[in-house]
PDB file of N, CA and C in Angstrom:
ATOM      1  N   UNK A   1     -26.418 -16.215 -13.565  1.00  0.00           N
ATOM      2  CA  UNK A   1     -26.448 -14.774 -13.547  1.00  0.00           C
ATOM      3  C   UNK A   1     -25.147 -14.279 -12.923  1.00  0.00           C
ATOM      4  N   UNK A   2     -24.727 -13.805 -13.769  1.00  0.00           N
ATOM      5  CA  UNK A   2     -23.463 -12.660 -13.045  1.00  0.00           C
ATOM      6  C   UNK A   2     -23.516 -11.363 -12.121  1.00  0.00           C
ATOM      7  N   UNK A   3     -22.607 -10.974 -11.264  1.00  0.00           N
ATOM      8  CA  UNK A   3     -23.509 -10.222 -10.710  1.00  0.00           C
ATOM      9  C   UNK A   3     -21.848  -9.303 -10.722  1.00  0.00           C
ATOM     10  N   UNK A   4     -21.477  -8.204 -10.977  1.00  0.00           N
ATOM     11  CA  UNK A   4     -20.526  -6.996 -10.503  1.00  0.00           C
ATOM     12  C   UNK A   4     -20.708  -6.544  -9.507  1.00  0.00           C
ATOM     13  N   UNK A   5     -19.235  -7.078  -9.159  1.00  0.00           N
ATOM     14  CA  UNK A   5     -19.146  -5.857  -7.942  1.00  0.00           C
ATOM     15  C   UNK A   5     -17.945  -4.694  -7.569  1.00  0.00           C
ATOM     16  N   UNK A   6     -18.131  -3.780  -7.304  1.00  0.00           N
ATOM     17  CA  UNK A   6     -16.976  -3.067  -7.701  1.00  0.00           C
ATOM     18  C   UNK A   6     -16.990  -2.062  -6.062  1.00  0.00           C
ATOM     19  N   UNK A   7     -15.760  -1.953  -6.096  1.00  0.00           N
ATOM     20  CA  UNK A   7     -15.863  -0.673  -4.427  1.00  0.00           C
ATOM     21  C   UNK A   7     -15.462   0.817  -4.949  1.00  0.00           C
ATOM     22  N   UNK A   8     -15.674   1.526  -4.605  1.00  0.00           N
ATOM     23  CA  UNK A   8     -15.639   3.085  -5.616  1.00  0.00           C
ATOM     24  C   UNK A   8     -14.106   3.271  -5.065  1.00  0.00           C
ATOM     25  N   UNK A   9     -13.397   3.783  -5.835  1.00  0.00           N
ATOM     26  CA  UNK A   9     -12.282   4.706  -5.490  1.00  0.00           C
ATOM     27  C   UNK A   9     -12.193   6.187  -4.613  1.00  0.00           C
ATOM     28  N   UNK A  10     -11.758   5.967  -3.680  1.00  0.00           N
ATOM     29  CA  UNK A  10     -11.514   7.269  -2.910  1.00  0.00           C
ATOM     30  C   UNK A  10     -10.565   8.069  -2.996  1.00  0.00           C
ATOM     31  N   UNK A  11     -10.122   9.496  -2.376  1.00  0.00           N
ATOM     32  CA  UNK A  11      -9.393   9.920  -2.274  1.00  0.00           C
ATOM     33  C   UNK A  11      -8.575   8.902  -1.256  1.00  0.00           C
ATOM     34  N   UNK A  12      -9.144   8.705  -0.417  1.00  0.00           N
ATOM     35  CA  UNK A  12      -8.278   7.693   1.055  1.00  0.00           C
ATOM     36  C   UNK A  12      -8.079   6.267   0.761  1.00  0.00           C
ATOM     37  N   UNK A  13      -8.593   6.142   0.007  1.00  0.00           N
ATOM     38  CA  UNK A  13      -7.775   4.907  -0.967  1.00  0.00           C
ATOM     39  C   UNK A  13      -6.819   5.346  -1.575  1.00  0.00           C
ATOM     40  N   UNK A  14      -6.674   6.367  -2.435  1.00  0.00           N
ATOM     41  CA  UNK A  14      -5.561   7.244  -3.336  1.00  0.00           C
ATOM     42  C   UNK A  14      -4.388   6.814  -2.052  1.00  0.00           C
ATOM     43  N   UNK A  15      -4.609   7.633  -1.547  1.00  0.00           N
ATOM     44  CA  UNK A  15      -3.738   8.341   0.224  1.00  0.00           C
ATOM     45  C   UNK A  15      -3.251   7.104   0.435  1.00  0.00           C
ATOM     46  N   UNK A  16      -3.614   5.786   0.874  1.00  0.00           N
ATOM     47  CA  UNK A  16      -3.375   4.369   1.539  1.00  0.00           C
ATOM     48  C   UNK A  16      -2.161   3.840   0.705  1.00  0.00           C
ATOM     49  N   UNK A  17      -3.126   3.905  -0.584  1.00  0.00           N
ATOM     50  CA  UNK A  17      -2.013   3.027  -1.631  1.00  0.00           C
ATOM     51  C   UNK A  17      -0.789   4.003  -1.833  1.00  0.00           C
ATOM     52  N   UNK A  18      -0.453   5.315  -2.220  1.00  0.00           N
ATOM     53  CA  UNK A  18       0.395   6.140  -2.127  1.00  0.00           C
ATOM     54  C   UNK A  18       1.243   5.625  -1.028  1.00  0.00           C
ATOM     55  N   UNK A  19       1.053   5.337   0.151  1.00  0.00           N
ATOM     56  CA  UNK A  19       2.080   5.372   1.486  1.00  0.00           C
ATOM     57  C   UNK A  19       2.352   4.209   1.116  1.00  0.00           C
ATOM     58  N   UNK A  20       1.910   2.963   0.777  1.00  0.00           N
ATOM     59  CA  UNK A  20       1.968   1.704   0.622  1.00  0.00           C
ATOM     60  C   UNK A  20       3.337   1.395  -0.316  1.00  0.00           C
ATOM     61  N   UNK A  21       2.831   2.479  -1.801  1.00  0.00           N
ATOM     62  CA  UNK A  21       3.825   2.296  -2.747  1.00  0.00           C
ATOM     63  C   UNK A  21       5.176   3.022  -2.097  1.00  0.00           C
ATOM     64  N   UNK A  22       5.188   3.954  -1.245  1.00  0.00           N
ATOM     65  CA  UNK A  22       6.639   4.977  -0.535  1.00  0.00           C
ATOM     66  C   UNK A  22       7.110   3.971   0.496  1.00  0.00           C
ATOM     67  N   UNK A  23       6.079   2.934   1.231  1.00  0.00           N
ATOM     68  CA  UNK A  23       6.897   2.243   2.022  1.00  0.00           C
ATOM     69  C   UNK A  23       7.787   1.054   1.019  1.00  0.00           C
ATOM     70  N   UNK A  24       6.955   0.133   0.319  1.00  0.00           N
ATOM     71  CA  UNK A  24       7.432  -0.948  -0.780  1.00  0.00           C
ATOM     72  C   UNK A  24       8.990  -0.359  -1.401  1.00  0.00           C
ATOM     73  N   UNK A  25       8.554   0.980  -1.625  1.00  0.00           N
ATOM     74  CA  UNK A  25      10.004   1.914  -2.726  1.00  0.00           C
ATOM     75  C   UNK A  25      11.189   1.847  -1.474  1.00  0.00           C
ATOM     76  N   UNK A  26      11.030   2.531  -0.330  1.00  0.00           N
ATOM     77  CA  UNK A  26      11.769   2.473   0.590  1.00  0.00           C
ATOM     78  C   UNK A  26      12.285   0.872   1.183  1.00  0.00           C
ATOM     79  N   UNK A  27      12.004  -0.133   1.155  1.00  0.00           N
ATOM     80  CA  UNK A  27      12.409  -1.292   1.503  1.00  0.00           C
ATOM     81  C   UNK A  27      12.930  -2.115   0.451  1.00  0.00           C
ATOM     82  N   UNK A  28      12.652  -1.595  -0.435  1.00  0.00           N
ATOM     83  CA  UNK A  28      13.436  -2.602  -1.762  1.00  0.00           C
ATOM     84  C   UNK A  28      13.619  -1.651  -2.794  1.00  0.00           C
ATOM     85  N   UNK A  29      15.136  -1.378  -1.977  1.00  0.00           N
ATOM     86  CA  UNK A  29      16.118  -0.509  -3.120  1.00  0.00           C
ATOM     87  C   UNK A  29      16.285  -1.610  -4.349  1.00  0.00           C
ATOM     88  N   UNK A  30      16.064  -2.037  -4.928  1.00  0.00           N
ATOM     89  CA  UNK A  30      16.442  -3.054  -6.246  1.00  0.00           C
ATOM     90  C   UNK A  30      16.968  -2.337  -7.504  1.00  0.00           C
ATOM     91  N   UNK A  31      16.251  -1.357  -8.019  1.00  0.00           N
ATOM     92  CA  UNK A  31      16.224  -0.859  -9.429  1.00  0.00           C
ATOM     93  C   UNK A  31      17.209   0.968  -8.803  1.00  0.00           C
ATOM     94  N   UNK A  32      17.186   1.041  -7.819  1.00  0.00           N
ATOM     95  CA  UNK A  32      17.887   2.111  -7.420  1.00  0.00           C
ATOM     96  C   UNK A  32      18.589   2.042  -6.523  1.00  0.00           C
ATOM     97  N   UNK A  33      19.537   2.830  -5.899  1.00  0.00           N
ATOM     98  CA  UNK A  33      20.647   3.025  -4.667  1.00  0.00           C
ATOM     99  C   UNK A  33      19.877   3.287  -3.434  1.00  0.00           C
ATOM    100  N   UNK A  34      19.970   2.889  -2.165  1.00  0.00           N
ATOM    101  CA  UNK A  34      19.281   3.416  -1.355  1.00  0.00           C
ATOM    102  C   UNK A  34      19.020   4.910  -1.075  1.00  0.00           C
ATOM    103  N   UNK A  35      19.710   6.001  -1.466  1.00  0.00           N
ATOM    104  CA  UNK A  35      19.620   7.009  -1.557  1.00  0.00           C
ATOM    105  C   UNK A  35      18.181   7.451  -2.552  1.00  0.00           C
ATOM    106  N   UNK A  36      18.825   6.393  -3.584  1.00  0.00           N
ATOM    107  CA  UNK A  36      17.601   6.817  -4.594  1.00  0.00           C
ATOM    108  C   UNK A  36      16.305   6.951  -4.032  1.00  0.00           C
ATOM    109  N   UNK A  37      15.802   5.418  -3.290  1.00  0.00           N
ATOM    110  CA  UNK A  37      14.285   5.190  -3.448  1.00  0.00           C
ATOM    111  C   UNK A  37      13.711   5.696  -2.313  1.00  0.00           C
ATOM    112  N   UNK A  38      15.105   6.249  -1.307  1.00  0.00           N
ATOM    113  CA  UNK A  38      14.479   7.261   0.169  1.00  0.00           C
ATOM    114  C   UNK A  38      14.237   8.049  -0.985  1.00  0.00           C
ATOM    115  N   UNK A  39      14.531   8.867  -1.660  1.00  0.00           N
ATOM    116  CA  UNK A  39      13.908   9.830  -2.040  1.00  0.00           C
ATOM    117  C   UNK A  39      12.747  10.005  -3.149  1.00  0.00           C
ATOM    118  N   UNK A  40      12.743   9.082  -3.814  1.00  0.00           N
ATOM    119  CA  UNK A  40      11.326   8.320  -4.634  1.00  0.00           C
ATOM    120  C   UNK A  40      10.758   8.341  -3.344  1.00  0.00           C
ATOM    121  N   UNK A  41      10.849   7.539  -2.153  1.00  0.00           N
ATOM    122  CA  UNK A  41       9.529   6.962  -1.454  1.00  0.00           C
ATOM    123  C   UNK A  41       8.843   8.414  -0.396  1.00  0.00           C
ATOM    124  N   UNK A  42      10.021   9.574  -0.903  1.00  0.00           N
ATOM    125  CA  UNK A  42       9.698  10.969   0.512  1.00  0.00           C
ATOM    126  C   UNK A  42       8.941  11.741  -0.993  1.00  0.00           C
ATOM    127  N   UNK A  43       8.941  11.453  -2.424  1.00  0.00           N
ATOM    128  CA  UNK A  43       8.310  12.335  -3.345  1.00  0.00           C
ATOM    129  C   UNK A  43       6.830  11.904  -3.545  1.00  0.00           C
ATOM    130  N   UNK A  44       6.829  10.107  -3.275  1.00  0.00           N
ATOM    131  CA  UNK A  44       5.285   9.458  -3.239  1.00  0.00           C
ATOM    132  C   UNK A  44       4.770  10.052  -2.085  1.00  0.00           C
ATOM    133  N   UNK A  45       6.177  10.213  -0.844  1.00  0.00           N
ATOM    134  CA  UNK A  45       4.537  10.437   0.325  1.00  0.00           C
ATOM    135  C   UNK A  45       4.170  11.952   0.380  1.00  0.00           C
ATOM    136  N   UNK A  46       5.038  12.691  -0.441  1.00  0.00           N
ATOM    137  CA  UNK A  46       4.370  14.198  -0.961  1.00  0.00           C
ATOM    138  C   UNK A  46       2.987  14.330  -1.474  1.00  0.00           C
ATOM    139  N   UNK A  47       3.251  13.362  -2.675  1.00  0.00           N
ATOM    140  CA  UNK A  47       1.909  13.306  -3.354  1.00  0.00           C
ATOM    141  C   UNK A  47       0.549  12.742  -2.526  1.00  0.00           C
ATOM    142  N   UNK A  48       1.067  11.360  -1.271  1.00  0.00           N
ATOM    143  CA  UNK A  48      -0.020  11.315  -0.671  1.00  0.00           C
ATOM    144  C   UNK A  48      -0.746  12.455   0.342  1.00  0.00           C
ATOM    145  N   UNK A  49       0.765  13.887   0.742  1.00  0.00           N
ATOM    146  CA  UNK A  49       0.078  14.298   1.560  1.00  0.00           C
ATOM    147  C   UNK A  49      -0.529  15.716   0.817  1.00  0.00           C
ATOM    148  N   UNK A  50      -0.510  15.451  -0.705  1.00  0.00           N
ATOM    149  CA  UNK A  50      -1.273  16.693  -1.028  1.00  0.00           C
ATOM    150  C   UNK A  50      -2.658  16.309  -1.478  1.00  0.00           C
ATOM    151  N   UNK A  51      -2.336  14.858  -1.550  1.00  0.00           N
ATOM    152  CA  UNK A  51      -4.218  14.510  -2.122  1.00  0.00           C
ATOM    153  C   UNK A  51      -4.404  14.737  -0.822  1.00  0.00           C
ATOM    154  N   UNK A  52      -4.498  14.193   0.736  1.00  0.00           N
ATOM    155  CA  UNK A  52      -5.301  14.304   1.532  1.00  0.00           C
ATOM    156  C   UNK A  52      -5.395  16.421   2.008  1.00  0.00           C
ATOM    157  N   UNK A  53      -4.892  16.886   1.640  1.00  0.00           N
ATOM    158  CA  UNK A  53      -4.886  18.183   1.779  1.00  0.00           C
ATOM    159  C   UNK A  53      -5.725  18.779   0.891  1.00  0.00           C
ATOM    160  N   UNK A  54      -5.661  18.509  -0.361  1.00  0.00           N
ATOM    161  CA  UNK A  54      -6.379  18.981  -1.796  1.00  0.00           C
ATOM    162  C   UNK A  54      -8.031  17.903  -1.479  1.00  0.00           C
ATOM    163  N   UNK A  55      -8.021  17.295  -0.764  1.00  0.00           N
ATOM    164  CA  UNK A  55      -9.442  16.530  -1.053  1.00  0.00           C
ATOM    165  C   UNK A  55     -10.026  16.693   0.349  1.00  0.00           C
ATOM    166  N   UNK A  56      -9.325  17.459   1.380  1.00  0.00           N
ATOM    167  CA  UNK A  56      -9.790  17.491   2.552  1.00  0.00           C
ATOM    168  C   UNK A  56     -10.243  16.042   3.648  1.00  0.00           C
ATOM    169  N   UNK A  57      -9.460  14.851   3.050  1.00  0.00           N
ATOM    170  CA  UNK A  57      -9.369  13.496   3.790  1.00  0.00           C
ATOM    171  C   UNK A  57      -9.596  13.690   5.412  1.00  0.00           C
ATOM    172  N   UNK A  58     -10.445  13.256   6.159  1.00  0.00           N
ATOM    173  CA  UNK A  58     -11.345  12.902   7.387  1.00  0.00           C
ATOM    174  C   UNK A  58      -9.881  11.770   7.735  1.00  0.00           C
ATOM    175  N   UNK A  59      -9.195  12.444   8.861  1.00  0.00           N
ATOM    176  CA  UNK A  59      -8.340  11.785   9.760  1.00  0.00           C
ATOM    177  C   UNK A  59      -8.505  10.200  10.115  1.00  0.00           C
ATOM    178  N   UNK A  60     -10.036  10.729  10.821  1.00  0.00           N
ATOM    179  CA  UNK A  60     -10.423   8.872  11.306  1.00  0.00           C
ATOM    180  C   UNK A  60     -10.723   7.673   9.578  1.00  0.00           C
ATOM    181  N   UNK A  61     -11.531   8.455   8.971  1.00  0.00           N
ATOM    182  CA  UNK A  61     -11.656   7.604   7.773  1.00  0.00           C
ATOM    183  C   UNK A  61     -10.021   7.013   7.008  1.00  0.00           C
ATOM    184  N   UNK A  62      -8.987   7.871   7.181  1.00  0.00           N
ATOM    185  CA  UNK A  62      -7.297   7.598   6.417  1.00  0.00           C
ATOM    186  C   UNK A  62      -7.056   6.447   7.755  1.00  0.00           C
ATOM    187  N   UNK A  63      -7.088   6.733   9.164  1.00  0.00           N
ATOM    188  CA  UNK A  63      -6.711   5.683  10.063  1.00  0.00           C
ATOM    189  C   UNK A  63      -7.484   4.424   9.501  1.00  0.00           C
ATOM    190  N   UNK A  64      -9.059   4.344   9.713  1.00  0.00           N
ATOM    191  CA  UNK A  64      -9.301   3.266   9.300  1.00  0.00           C
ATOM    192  C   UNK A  64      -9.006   2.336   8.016  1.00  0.00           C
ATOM    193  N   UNK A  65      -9.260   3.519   7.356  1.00  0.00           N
ATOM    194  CA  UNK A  65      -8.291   2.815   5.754  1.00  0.00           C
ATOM    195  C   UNK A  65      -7.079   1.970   5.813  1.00  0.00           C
ATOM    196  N   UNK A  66      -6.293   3.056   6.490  1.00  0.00           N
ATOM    197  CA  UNK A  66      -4.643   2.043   6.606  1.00  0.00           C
ATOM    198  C   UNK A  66      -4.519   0.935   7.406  1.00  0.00           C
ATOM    199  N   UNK A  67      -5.624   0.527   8.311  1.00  0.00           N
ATOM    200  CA  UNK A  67      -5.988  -0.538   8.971  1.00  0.00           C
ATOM    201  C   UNK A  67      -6.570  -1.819   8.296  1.00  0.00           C
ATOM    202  N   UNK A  68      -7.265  -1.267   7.373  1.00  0.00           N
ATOM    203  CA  UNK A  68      -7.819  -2.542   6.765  1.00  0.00           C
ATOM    204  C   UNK A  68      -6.676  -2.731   5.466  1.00  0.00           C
ATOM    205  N   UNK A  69      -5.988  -1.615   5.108  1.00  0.00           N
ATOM    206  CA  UNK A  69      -4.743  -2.162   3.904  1.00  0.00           C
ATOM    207  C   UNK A  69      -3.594  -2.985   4.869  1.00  0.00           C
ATOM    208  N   UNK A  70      -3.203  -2.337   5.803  1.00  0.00           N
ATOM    209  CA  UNK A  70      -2.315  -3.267   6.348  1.00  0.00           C
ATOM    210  C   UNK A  70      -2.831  -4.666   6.536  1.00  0.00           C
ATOM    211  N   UNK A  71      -4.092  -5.184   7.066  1.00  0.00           N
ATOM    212  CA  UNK A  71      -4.369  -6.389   7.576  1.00  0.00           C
ATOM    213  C   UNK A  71      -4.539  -6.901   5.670  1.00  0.00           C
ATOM    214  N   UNK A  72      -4.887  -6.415   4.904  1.00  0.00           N
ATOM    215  CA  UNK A  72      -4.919  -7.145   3.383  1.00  0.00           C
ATOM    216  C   UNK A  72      -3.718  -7.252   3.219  1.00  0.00           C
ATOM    217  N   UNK A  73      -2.618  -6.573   3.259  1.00  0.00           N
ATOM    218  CA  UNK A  73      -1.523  -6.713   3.009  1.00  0.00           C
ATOM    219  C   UNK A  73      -0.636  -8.541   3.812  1.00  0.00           C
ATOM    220  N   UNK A  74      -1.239  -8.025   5.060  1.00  0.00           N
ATOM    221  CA  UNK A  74      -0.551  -9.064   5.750  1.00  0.00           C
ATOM    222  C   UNK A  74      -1.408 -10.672   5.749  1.00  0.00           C
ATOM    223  N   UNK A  75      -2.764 -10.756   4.654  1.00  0.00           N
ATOM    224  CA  UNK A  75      -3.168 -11.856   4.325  1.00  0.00           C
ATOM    225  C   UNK A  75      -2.492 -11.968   2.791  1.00  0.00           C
ATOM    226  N   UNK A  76      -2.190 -11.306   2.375  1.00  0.00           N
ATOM    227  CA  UNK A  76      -1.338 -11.899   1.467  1.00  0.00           C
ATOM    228  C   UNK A  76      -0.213 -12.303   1.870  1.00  0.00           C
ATOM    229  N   UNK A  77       0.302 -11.674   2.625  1.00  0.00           N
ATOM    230  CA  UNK A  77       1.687 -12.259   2.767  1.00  0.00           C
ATOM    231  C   UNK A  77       1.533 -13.594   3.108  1.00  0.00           C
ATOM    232  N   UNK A  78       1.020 -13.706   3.763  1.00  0.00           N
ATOM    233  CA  UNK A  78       0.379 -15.131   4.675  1.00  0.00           C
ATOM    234  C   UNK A  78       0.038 -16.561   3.696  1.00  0.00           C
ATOM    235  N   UNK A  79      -0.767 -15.852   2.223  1.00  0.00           N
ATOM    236  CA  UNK A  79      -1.418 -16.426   1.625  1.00  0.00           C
ATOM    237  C   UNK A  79      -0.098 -17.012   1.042  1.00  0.00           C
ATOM    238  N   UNK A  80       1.028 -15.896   0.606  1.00  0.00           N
ATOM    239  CA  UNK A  80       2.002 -16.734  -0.323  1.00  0.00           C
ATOM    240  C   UNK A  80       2.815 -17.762   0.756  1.00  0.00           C
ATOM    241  N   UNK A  81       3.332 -16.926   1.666  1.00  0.00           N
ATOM    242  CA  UNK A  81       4.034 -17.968   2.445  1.00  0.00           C
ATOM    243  C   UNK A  81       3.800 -19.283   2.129  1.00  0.00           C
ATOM    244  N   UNK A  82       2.289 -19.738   2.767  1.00  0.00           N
ATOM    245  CA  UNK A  82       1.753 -20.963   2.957  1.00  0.00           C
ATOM    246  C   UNK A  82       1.001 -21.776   1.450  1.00  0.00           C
ATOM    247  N   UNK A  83       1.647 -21.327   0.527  1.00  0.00           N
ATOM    248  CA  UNK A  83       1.262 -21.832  -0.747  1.00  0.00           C
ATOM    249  C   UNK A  83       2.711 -23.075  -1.214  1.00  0.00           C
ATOM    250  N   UNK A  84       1.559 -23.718  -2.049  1.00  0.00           N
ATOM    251  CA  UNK A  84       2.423 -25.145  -2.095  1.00  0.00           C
ATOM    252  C   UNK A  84       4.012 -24.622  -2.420  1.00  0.00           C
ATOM    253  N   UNK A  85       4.323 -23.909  -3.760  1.00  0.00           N
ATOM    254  CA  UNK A  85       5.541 -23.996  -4.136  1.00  0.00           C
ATOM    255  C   UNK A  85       6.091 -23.202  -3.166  1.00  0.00           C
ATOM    256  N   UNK A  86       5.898 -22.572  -2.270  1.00  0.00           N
ATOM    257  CA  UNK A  86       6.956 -21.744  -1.164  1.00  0.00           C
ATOM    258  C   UNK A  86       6.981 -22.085  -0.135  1.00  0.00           C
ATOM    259  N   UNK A  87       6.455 -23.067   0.105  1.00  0.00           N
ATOM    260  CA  UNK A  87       6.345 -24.189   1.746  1.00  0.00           C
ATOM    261  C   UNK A  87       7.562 -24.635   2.114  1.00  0.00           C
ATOM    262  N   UNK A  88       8.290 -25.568   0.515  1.00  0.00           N
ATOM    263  CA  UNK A  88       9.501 -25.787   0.915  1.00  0.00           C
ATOM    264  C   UNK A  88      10.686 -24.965   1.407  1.00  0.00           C
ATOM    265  N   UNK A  89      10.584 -23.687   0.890  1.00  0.00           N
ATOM    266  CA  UNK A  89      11.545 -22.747   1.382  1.00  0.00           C
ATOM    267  C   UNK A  89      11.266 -22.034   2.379  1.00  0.00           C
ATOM    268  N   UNK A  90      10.287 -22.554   3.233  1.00  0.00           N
ATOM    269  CA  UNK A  90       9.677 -21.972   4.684  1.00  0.00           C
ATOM    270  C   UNK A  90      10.581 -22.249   5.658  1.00  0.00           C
ATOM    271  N   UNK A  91      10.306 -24.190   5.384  1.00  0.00           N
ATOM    272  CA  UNK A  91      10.841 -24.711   6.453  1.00  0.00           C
ATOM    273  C   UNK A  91      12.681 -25.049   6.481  1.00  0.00           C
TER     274      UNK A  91
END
């Protein structure tokens, strides 16, 4: 038996991943000039701060959110680090 499982989409999920994608844009100028993606990453965090304005986002619920994206974030990182083909370029 299969069983689905799915977590609903929030506005404060919207909000999390928005800052997530403005920080990622801001640290890896690649496809643009650093000028560029400061300003890509100050137009994403516009948009995050009009969903939490337009959806009326609960302060403590956006803190806790960005708490549990950062710690997912930083088990991935973790996860690739310590994976076979990138071990060698660890050490």
């Amino acid at each position: 038996m299969t069983e689905t499982r799915s977590i609903a989409q929030t506005p404060v999920q919207a909000v999390v991943f928005l800052e997530t994608l403005a920080a990622l844009t801001e640290k890896s100028p690649v496809a643009y000039s650093a000028t560029a993606a400061a300003d890509l990453a100050a137009h994403i965090r516009g948009m995050a701060r009009a969903v939490t304005a337009e959806a009326h986002v609960e302060a403590g619920v956006l803190d806790i959110t960005r708490q549990y994206a950062a710690l997912d974030w930083h088990n991935e990182a973790v996860a690739v680090l310590f994976a076979a083909e990138h071990r060698t370029a660890v050490h």
